[in-house]
Protein backbone atom coordinates (compact mmCIF):
# COMPACT_ATOMS: atom_id res chain seq x y z
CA UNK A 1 93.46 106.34 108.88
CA UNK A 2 91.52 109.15 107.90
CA UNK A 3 88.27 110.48 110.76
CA UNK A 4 87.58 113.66 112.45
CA UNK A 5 86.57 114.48 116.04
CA UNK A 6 84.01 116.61 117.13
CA UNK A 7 82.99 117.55 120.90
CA UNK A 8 79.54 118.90 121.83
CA UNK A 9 78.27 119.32 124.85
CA UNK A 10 80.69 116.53 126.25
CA UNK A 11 79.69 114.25 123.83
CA UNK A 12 82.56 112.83 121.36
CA UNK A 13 81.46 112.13 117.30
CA UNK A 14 84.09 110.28 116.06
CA UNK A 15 83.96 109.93 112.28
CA UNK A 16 85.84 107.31 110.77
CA UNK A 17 86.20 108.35 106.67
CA UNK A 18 88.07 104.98 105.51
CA UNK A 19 85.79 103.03 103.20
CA UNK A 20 87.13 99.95 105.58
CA UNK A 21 88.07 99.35 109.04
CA UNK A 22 90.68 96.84 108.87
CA UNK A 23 94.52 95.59 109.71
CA UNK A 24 96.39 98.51 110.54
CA UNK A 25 93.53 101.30 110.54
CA UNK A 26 91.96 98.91 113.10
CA UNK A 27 94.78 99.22 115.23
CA UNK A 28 95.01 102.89 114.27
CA UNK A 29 91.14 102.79 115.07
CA UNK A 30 91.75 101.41 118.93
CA UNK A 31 94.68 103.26 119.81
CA UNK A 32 92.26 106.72 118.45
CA UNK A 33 89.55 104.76 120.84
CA UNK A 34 91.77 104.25 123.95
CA UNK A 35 92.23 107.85 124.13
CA UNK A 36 88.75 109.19 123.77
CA UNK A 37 87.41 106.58 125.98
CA UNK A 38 87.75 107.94 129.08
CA UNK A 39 84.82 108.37 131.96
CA UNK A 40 84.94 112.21 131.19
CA UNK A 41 82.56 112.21 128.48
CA UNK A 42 78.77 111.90 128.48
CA UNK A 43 78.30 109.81 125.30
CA UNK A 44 80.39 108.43 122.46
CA UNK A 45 79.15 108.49 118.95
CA UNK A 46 81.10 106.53 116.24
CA UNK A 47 79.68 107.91 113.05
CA UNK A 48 80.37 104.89 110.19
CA UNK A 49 78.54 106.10 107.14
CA UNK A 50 81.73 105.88 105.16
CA UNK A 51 82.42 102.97 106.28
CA UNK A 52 81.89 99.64 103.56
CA UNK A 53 83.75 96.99 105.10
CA UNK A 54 84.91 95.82 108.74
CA UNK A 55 87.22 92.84 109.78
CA UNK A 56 87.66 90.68 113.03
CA UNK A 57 90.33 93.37 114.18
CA UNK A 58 87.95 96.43 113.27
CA UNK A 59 84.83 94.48 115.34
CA UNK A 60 87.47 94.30 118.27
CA UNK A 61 88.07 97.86 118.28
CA UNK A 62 84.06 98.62 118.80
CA UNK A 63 84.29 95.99 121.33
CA UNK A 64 87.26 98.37 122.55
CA UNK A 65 85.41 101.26 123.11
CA UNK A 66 82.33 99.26 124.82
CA UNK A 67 84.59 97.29 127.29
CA UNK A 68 86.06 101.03 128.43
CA UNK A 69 82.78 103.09 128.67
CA UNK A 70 80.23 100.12 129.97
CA UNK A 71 81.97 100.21 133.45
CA UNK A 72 81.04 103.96 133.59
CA UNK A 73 77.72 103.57 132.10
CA UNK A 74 78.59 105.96 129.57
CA UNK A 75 76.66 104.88 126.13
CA UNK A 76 78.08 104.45 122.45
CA UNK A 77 75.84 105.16 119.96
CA UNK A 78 76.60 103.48 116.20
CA UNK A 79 75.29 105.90 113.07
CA UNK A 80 75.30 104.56 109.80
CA UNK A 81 76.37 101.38 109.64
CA UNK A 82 76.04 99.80 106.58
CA UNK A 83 74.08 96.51 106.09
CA UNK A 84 76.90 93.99 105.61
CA UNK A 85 79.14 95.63 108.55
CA UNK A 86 75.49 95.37 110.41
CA UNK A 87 75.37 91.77 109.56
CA UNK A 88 78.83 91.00 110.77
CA UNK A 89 77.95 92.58 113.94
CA UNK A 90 75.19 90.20 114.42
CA UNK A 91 77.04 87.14 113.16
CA UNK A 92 79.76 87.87 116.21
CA UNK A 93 77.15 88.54 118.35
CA UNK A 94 78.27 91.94 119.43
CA UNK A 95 75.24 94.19 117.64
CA UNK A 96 72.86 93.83 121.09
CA UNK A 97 75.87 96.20 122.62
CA UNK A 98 75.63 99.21 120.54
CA UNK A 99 72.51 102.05 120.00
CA UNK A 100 71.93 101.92 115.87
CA UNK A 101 71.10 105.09 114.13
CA UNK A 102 71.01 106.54 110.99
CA UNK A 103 72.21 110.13 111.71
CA UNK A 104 74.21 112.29 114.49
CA UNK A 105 71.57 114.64 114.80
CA UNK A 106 68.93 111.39 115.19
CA UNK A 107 70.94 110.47 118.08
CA UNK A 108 71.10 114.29 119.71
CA UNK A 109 67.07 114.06 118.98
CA UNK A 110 66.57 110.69 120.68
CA UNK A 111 68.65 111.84 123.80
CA UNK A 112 66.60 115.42 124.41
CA UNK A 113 63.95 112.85 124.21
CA UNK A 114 65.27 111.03 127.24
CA UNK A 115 66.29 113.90 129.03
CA UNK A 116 62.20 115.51 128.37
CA UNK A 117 61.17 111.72 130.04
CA UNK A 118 63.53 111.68 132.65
């Protein structure tokens, strides 16, 4: 599995650069997940604009990362996910759990936003 992390101002980008997310890069994907999930950071972005393709096991890993932040009401945010991976999101019924957006700095916009608001 190929991805890169990036840390700023507490908030992880994890960038997955496989063209799909399944089998054993899903597991690779959730193991990767368990570790950065941790109630220590502010926000989680998983940045999927390479990503074409996404299996059962790759949905579960998303799912992951929810199930471990939710409980600290620390939010993921999803950037660039493709239309079919967006449809298979919907079609498990798991899309209503995840912030869409098309870019990192889109998200970093909408949160100064909330912090102006706030």
């Amino acid at each position: 599995m190929r991805y890169t992390l990036e840390n700023r101002d507490n908030i992880v980008i994890f960038t997955i650069n496989n063209d799909n997310i399944v089998g054993e890069v899903a597991s690779e994907i959730k193991a990767e997940l368990l570790i950065i999930c941790q109630p220590d950071i502010d926000a989680l972005i998983i940045d999927l604009n390479n990503v074409l393709s996404i299996d059962s096991a790759g949905l579960g890993s998303l799912l992951l990362a929810h199930r471990q932040l939710k409980e600290h009401n620390i939010p993921i945010y999803l950037v660039g996910v493709t239309e079919l991976v967006r449809t298979l999101m919907s079609i498990s019924q798991i899309d209503s759990l995840f912030a869409f957006y098309t870019t990192v700095d889109e998200v970093f916009n909408d949160m100064e936003d909330e912090d102006i608001d706030n």
